[in-house]
C-alpha atoms as a PDB file:
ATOM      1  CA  UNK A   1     101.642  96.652  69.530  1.00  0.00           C
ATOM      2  CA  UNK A   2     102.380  98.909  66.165  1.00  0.00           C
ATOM      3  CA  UNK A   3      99.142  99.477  64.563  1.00  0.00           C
ATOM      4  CA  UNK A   4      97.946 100.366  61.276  1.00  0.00           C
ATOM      5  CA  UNK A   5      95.839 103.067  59.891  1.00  0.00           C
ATOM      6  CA  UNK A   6      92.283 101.248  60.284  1.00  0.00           C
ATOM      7  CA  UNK A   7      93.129  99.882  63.517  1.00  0.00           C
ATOM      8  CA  UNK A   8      94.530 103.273  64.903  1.00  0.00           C
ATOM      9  CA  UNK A   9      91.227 104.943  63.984  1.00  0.00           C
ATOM     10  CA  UNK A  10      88.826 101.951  64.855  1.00  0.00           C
ATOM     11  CA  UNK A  11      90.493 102.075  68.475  1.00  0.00           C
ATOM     12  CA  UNK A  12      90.210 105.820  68.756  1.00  0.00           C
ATOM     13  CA  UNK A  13      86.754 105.434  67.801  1.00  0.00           C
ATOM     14  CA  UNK A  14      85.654 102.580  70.277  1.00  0.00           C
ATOM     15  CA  UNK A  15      87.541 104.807  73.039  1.00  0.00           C
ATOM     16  CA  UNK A  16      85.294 107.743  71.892  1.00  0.00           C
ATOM     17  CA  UNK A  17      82.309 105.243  72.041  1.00  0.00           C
ATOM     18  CA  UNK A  18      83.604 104.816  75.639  1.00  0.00           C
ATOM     19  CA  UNK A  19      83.485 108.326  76.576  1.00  0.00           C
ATOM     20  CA  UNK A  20      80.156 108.869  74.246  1.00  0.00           C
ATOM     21  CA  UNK A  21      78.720 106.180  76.500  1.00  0.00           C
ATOM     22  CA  UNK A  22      79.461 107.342  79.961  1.00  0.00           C
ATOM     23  CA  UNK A  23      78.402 110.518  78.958  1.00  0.00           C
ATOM     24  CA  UNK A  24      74.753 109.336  78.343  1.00  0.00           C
ATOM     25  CA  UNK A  25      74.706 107.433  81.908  1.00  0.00           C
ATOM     26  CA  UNK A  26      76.051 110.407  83.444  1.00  0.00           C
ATOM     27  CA  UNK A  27      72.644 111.068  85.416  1.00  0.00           C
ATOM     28  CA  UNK A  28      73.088 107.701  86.966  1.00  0.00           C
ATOM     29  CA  UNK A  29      76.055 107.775  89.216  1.00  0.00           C
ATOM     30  CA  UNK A  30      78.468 104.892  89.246  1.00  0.00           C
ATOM     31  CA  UNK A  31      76.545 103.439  86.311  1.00  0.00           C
ATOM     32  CA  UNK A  32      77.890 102.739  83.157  1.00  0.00           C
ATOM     33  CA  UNK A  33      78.956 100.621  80.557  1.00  0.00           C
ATOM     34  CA  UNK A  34      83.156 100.869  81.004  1.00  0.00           C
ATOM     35  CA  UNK A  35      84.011  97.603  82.082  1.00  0.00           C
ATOM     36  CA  UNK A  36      81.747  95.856  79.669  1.00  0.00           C
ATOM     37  CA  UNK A  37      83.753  97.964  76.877  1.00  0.00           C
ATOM     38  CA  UNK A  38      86.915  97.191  78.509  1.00  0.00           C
ATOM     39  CA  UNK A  39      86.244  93.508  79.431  1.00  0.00           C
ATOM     40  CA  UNK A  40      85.082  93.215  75.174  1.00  0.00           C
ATOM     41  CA  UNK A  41      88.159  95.335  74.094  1.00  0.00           C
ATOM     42  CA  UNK A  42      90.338  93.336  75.761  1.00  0.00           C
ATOM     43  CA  UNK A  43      89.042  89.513  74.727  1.00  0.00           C
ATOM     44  CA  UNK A  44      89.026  90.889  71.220  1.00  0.00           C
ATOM     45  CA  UNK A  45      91.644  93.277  70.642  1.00  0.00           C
ATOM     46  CA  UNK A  46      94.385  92.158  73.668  1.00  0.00           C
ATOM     47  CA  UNK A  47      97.438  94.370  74.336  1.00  0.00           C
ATOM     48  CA  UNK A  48      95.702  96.985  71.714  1.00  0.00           C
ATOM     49  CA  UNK A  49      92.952  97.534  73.975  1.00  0.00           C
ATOM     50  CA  UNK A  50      95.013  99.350  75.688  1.00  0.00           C
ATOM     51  CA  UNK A  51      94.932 102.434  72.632  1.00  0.00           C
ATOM     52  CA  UNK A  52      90.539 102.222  73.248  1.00  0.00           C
ATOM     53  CA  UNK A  53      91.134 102.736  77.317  1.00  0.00           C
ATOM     54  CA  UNK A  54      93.602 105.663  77.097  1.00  0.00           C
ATOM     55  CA  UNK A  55      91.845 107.546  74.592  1.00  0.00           C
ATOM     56  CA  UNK A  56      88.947 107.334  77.091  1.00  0.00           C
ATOM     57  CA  UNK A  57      90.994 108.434  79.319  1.00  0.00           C
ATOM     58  CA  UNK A  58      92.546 111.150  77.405  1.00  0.00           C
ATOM     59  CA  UNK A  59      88.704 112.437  76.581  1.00  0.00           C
ATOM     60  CA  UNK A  60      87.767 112.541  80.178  1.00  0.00           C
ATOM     61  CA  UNK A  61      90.306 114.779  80.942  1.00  0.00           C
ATOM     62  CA  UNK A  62      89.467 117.106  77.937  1.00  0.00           C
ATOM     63  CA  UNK A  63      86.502 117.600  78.791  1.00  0.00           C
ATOM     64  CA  UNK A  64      86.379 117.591  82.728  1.00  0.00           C
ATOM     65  CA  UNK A  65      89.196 119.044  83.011  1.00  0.00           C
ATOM     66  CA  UNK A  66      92.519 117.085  84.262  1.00  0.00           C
ATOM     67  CA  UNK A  67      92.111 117.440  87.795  1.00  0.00           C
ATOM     68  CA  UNK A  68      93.952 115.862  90.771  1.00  0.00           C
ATOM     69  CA  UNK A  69      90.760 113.186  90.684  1.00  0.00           C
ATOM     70  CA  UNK A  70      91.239 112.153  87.073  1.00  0.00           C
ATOM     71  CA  UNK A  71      95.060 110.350  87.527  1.00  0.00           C
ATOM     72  CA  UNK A  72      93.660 107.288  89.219  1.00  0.00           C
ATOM     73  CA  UNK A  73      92.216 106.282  85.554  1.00  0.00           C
ATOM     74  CA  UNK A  74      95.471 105.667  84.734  1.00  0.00           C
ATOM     75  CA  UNK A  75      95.356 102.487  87.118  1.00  0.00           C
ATOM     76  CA  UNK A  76      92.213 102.010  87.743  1.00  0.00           C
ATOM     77  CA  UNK A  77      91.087 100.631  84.306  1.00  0.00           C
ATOM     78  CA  UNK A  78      94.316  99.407  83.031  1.00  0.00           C
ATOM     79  CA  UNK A  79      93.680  96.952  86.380  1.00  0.00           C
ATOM     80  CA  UNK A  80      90.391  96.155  84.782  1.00  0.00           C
ATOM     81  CA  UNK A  81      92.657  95.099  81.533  1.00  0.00           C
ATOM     82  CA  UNK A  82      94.705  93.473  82.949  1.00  0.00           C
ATOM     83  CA  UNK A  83      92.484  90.853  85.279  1.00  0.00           C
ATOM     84  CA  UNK A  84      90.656  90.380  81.932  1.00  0.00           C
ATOM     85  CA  UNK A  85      94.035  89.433  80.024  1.00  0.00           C
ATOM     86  CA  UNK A  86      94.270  87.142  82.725  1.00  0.00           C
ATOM     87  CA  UNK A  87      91.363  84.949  81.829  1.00  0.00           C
ATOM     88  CA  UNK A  88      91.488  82.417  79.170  1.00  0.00           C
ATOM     89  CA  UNK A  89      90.994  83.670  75.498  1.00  0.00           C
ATOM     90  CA  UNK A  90      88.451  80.811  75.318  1.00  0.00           C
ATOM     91  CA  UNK A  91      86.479  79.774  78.154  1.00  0.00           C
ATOM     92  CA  UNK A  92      84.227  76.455  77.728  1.00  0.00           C
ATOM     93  CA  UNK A  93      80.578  76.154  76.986  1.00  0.00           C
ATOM     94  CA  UNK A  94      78.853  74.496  80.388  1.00  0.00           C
ATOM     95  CA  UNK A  95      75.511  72.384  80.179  1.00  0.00           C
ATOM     96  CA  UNK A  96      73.607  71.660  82.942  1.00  0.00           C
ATOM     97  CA  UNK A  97      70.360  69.593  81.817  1.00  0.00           C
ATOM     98  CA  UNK A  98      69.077  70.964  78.877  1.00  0.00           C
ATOM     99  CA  UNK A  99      70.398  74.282  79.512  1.00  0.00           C
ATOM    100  CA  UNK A 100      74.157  75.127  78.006  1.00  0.00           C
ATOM    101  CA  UNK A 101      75.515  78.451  78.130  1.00  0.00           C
ATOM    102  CA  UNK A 102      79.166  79.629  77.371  1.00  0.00           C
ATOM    103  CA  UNK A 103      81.168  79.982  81.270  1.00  0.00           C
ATOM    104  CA  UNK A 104      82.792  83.276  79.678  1.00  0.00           C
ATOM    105  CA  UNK A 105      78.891  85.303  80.606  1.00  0.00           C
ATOM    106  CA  UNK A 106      79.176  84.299  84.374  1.00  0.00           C
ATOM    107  CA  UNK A 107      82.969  85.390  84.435  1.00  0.00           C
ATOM    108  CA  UNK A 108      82.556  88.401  82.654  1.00  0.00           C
ATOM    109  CA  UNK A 109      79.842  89.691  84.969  1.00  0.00           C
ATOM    110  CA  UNK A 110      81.978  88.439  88.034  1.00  0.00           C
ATOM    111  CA  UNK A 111      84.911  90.188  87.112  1.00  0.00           C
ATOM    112  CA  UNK A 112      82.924  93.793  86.119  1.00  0.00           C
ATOM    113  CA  UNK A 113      81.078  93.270  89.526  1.00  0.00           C
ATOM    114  CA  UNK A 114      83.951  92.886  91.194  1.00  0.00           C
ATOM    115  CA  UNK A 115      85.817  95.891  89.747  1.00  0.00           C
ATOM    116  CA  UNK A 116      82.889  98.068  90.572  1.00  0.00           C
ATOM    117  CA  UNK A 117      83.002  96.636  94.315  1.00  0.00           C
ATOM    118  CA  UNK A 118      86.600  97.651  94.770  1.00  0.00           C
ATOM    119  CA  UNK A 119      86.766 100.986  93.116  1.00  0.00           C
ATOM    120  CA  UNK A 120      86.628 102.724  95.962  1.00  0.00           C
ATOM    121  CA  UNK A 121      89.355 100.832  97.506  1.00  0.00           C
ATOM    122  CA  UNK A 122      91.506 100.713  94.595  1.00  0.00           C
ATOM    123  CA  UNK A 123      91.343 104.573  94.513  1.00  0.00           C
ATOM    124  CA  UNK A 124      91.931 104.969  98.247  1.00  0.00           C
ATOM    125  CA  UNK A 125      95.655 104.745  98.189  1.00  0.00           C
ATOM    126  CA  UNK A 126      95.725 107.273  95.605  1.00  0.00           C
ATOM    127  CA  UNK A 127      93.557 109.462  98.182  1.00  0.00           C
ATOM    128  CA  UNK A 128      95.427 108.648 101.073  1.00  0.00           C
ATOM    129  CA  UNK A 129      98.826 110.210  99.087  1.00  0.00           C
ATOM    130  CA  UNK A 130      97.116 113.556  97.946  1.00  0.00           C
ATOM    131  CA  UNK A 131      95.491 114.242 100.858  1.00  0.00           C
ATOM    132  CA  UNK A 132      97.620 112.588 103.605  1.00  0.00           C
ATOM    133  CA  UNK A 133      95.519 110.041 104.952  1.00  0.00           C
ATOM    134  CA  UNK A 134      96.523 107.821 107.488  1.00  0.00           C
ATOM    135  CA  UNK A 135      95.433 104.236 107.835  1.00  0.00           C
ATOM    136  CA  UNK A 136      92.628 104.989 109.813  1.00  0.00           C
ATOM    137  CA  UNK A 137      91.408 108.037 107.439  1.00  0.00           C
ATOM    138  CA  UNK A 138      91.931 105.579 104.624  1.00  0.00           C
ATOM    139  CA  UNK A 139      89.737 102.929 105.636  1.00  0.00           C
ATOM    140  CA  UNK A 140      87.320 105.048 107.079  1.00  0.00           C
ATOM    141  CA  UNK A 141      87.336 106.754 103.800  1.00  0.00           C
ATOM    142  CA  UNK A 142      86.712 103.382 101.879  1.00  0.00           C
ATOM    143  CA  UNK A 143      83.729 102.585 104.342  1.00  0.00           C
ATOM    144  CA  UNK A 144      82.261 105.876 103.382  1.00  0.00           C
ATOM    145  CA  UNK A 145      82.009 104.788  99.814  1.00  0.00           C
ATOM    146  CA  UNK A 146      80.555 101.644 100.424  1.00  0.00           C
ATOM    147  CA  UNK A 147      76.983 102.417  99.319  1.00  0.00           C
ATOM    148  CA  UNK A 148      78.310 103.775  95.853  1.00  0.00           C
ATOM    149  CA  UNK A 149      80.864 100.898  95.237  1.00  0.00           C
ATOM    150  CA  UNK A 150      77.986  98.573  95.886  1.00  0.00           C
ATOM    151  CA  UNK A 151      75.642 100.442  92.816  1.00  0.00           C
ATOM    152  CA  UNK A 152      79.009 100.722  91.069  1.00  0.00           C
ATOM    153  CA  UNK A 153      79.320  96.234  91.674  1.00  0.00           C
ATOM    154  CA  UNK A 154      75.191  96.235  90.402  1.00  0.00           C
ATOM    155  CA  UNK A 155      75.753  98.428  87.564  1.00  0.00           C
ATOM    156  CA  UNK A 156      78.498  96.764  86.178  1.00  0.00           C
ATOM    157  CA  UNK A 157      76.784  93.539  86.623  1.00  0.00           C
ATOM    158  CA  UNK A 158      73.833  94.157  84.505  1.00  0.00           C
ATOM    159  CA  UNK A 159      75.965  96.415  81.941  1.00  0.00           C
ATOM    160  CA  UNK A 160      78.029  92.920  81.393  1.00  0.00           C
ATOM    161  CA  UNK A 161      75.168  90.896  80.394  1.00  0.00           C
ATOM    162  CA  UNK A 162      75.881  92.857  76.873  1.00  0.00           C
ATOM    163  CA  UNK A 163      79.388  91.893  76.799  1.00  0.00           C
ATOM    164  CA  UNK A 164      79.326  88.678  74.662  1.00  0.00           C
ATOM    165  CA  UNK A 165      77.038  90.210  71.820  1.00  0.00           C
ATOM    166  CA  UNK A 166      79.170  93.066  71.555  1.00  0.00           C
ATOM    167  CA  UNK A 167      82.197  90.833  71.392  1.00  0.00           C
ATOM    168  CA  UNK A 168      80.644  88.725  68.776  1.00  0.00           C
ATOM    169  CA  UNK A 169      79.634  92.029  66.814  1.00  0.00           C
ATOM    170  CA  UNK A 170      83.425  93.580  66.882  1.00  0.00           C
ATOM    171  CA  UNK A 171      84.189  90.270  65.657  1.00  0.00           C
ATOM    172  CA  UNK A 172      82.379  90.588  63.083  1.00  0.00           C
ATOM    173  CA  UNK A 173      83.109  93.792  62.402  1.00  0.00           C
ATOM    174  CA  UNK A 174      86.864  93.760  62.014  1.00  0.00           C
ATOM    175  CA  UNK A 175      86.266  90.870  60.189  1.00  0.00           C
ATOM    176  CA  UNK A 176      84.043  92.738  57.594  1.00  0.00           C
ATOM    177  CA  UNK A 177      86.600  95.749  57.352  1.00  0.00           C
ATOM    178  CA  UNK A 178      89.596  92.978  57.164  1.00  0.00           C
ATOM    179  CA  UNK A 179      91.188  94.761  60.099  1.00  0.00           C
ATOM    180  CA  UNK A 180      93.964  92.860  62.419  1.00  0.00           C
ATOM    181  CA  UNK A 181      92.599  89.402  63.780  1.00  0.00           C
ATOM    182  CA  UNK A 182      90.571  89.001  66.095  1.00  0.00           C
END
């Protein structure tokens, strides 16, 4: 995963775009346009994706503070990452009548719904640790946050509907600046 100059700075960039981005959907909670990023990152930059995520990371904590809430990032969209580099790097173009559209939209939405529907209960064992949960605190816990995983699942859904044309346009992009190959 060494990089070179351009792509060092184009990745600290798109994580800063990240970061930029959540910061202008901040008034709507649980809405944003992470997993999209991610999910796009990922099909067109692979293991260096990783670089983009982190310095979002890193950026959240600058600047709201690195608090006991903030260390779940550090799973919770690597998982994200990872279920994408799970999927095919080239997923088929379907056509039902007279209507064809590329599988990968339907999948990408799925998979950024999904993430949004179990961030709560990805973050719960993390909450269960700090604060000593039991079971029973811990599920209760994830219940609670139902109603915000399920705008988190709706947000993410319509976020994702972007994610192909902003795949195609970092394509394009790194292809223009000659950087790596995506």
């Amino acid at each position: 995963m060494k990089l070179n100059l351009k792509e060092a700075i184009t990745l600290a960039l798109l994580g800063a775009l990240m970061f930029c981005s959540k910061l202008l959907t901040e008034s709507i909670p649980n809405v944003h346009f992470l997993a999209m990023f991610i999910i796009a990152y990922t099909v067109v930059f692979r293991f260096k994706a990783l670089y983009a995520i982190f310095t979002f990371i890193m950026l959240v904590g600058l600047f709201y503070g690195f608090g006991i809430w903030w260390i779940p990032y550090f799973y919770l969209w690597p998982i994200l990452w990872g279920v994408t580099m799970l999927l095919p790097k080239k997923m088929p173009t379907i056509s039902i009548g007279k209507i064809s559209f590329n599988l990968a939209f339907p999948v990408y939405m799925i998979v950024a719904g999904l993430h949004g529907l179990c961030y709560g209960t990805l973050y719960a064992p993390f909450q269960a640790l700090v604060y000593g949960f039991d079971f029973q605190k811990t599920i209760a816990w994830i219940i609670a946050g139902l109603p915000w995983d399920v705008t988190h699942c709706i947000g993410n859904i319509c976020a994702s509907t972007l994610t192909l044309p902003v795949i195609s346009g970092l394509k394009r992009a790194m292809k223009a600046a000659n950087i790596g190959q995506p």
